[in-house]
Protein backbone atom coordinates (compact mmCIF):
# COMPACT_ATOMS: atom_id res chain seq x y z
CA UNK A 1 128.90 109.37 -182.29
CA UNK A 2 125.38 108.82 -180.78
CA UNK A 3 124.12 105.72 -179.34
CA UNK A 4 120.96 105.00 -180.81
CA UNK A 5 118.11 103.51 -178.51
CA UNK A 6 116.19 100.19 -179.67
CA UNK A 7 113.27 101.57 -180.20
CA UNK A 8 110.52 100.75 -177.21
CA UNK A 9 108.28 97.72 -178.09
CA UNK A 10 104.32 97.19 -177.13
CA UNK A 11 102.64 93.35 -176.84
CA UNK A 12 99.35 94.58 -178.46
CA UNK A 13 97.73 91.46 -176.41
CA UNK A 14 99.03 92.65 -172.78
CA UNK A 15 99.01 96.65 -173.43
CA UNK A 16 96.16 98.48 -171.98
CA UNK A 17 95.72 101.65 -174.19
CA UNK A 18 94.76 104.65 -172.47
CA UNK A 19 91.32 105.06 -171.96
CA UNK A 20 89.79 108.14 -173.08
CA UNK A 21 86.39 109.15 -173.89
CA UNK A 22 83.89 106.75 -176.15
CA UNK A 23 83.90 106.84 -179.81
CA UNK A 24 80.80 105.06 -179.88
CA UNK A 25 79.15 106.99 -176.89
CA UNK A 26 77.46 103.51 -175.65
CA UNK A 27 75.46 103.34 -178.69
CA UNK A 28 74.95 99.62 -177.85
CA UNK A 29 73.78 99.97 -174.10
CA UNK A 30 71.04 102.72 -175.67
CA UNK A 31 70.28 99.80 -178.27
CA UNK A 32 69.77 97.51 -175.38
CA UNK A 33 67.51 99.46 -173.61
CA UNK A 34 65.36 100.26 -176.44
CA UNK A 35 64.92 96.98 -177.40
CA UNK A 36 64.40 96.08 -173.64
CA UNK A 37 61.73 98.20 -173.50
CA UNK A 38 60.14 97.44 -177.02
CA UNK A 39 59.95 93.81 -175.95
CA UNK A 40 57.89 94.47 -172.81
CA UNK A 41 55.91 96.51 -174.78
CA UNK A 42 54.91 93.73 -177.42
CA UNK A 43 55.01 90.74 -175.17
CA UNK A 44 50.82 89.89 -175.05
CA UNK A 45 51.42 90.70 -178.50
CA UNK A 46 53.48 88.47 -180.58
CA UNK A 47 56.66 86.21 -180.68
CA UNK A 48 58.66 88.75 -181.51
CA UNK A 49 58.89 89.70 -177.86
CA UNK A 50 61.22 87.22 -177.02
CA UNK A 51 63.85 87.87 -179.86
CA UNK A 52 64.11 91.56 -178.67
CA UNK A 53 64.25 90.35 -175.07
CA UNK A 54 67.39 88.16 -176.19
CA UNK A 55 69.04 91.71 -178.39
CA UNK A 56 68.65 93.60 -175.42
CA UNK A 57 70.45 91.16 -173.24
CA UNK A 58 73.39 90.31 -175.94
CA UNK A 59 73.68 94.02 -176.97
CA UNK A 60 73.96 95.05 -173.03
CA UNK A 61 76.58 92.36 -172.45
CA UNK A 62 78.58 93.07 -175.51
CA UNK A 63 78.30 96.90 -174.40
CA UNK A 64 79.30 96.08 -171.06
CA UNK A 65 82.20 94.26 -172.19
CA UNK A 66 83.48 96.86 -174.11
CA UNK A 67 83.57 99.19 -171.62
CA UNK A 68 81.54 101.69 -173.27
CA UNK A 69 79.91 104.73 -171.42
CA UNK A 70 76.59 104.32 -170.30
CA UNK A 71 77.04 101.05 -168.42
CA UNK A 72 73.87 101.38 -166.32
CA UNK A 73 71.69 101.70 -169.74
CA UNK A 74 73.40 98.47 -170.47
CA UNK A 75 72.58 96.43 -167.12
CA UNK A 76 68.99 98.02 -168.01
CA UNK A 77 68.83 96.74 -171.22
CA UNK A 78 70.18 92.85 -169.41
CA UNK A 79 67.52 92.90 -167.21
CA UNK A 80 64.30 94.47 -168.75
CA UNK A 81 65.48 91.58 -171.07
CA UNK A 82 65.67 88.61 -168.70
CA UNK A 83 62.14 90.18 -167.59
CA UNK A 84 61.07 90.17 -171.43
CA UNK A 85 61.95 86.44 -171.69
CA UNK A 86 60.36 85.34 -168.15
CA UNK A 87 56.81 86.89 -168.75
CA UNK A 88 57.20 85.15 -172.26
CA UNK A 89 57.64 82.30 -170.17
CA UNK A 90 54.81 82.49 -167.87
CA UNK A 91 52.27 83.26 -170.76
CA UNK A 92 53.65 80.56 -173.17
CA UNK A 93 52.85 77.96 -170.21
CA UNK A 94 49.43 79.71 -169.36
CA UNK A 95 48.64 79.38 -172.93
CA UNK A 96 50.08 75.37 -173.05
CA UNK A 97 47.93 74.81 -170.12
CA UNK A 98 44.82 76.75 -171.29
CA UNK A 99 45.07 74.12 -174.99
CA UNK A 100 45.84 70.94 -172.64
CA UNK A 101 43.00 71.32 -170.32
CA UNK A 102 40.84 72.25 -173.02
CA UNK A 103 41.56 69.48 -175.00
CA UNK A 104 41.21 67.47 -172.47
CA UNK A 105 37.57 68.50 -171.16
CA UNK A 106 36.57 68.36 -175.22
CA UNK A 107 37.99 64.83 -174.90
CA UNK A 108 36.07 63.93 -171.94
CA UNK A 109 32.44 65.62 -172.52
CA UNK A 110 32.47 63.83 -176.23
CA UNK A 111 33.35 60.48 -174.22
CA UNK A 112 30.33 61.43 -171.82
CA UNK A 113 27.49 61.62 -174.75
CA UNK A 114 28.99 58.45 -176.53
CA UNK A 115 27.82 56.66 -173.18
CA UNK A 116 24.52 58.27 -172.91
């Protein structure tokens, strides 16, 4: 008679399959740079800026994570992002200043002919 062998057991948490080459061909580190660089090109523009700026740099992380191929589109995508969302930034403030200190010399050249 044979001995039979217990067949051979895998911990799907602590396996590493095999890597081999990307199913998904880094379709999310492309995404991430095309949204990267749709964001800088509508930042003057609108809002919407800022939401792609945010895509990019979730959809480069997530690619990133994932180990996909094309993980320097990805850290592309992070950063023309972050870049996206700081220019937002600075022109948000501009603009905040611009309204304050207008407001304020409207405020004070009205106060100047009520004295007069």
């Amino acid at each position: 008679m044979e001995k039979r062998q217990p067949p051979e057991w895998h911990d799907p948490l602590f396996d590493k399959p095999e890597r081999g080459s990307d199913p998904e061909g880094g379709k999310l580190a492309k995404a991430a740079v095309a949204m990267g660089v749709c964001s800088l090109l509508v930042v003057c523009a609108s809002g919407l800026s800022a939401v792609l700026g945010v895509g990019a740099i979730v959809c480069g992380a997530i690619s990133i994570k994932r180990g996909e191929d094309g993980e320097a589109l990805a850290k592309a995508g992070i950063i023309l992002g972050i870049c996206t969302i700081a220019i937002a930034i600075v022109l948000l403030g501009i603009y905040g200043l611009k309204y304050l200190l207008g407001g304020i010399a409207s405020a004070l050249t009205s106060a100047d002919d009520a004295l007069h």
